[in-house]
C-alpha atoms as a PDB file:
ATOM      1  CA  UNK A   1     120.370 120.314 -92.163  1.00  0.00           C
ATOM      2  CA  UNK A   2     123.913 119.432 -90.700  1.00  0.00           C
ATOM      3  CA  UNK A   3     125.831 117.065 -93.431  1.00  0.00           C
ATOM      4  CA  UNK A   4     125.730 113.593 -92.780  1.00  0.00           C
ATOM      5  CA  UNK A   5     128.207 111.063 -93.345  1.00  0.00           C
ATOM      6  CA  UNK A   6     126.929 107.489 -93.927  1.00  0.00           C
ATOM      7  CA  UNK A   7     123.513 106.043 -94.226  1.00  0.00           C
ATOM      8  CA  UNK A   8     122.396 102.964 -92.181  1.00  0.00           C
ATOM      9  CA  UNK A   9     119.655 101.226 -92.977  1.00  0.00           C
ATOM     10  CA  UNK A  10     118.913  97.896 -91.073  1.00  0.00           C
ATOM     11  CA  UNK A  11     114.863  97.394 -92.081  1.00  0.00           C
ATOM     12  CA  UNK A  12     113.604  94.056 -91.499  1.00  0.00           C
ATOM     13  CA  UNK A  13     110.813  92.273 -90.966  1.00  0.00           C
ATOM     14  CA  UNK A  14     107.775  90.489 -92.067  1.00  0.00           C
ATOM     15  CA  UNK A  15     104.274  89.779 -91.756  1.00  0.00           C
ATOM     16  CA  UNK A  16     103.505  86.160 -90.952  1.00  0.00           C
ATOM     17  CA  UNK A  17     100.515  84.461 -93.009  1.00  0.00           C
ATOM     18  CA  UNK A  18      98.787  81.490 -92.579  1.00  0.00           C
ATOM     19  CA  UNK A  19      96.707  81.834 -95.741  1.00  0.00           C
ATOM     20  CA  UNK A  20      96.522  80.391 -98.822  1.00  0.00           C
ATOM     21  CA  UNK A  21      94.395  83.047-100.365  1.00  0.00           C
ATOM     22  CA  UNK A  22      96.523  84.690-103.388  1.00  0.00           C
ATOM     23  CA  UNK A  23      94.978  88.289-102.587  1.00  0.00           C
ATOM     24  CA  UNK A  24      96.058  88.145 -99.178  1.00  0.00           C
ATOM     25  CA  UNK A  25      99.745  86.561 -99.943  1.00  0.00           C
ATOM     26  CA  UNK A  26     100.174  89.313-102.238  1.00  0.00           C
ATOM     27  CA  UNK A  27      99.308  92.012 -99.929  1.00  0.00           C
ATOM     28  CA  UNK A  28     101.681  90.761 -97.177  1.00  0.00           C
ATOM     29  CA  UNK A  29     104.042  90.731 -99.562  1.00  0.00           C
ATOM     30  CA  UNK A  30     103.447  94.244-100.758  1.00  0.00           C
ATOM     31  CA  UNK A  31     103.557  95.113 -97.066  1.00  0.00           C
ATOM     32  CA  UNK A  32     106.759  93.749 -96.422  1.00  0.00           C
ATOM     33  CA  UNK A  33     108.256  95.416 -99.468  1.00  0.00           C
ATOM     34  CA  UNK A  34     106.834  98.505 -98.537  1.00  0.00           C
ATOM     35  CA  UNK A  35     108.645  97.958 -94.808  1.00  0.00           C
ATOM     36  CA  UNK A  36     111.913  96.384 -96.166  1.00  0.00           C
ATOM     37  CA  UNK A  37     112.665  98.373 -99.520  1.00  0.00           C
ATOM     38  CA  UNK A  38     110.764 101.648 -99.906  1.00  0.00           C
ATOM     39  CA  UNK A  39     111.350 102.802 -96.398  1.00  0.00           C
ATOM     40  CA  UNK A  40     115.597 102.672 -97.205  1.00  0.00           C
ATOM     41  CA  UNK A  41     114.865 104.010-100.417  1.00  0.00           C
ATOM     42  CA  UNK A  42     112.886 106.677 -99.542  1.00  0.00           C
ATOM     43  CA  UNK A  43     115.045 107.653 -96.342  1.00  0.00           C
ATOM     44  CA  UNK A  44     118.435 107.420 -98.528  1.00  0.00           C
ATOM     45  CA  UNK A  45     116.832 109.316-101.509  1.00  0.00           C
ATOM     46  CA  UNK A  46     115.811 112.126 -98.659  1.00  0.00           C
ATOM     47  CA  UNK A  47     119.274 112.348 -97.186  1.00  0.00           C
ATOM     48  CA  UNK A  48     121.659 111.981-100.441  1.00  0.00           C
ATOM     49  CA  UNK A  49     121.613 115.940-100.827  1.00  0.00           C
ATOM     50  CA  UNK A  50     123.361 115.753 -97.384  1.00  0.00           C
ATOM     51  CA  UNK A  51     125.455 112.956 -97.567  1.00  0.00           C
ATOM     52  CA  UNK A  52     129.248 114.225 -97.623  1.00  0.00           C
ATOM     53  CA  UNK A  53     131.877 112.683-100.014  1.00  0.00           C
ATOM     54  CA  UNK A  54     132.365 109.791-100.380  1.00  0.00           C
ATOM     55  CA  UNK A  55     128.962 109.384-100.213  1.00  0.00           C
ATOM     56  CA  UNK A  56     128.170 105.809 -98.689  1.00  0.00           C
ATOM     57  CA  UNK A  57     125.316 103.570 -97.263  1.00  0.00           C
ATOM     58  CA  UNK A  58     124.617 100.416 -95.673  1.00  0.00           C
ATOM     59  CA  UNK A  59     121.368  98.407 -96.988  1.00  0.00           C
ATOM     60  CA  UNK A  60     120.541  95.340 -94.931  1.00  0.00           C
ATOM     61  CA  UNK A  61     117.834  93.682 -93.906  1.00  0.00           C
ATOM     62  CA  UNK A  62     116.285  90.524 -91.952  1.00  0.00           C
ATOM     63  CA  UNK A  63     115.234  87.489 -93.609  1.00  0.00           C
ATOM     64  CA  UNK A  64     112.427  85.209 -91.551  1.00  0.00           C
ATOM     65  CA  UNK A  65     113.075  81.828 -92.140  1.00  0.00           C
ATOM     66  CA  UNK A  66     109.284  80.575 -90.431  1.00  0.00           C
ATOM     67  CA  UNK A  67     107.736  82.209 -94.181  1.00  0.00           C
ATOM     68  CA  UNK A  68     107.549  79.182 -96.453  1.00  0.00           C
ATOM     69  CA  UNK A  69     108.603  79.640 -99.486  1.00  0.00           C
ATOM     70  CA  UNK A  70     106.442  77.260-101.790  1.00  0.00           C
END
C-alpha cells in the first residue's frame, strides 16, 4: 500500500426517531455510534501502519440538532 499522510474522517449522521420505545431509542443510538465512531476508528486503526511521520488525523463529525435530547 503507498504511505499515506493524514487521515480524514468527516462521519456524520443520524437516524431520526419518533419513538418513545427504550428498545428502539437504544438501537438508533447504537446505529449512529456504529456510523459516527466505529467507522473512523476502524478506518484509522486500518491505515495507522501506513500513516507517515508525523502521523496525524482529523476526527469530526455532524451533530443533528432536530434529535431531542430529553
Amino acid at each position: 500500500m503507498t504511505p499515506v499522510d493524514v487521515i480524514v474522517n468527516n462521519a456524520g449522521g443520524v437516524v431520526q426517531t419518533a419513538t418513545h420505545d427504550l428498545t428502539e431509542i437504544a438501537a438508533r443510538w447504537q446505529q449512529d455510534f456504529r456510523t459516527n465512531v466505529l467507522t473512523a476508528v476502524l478506518l484509522t486503526e486500518a491505515l495507522l501502519p501506513h500513516l507517515r511521520r508525523p502521523k496525524r488525523s482529523d476526527h469530526s463529525s455532524e451533530f443533528d440538532c432536530r434529535r431531542p435530547s430529553r
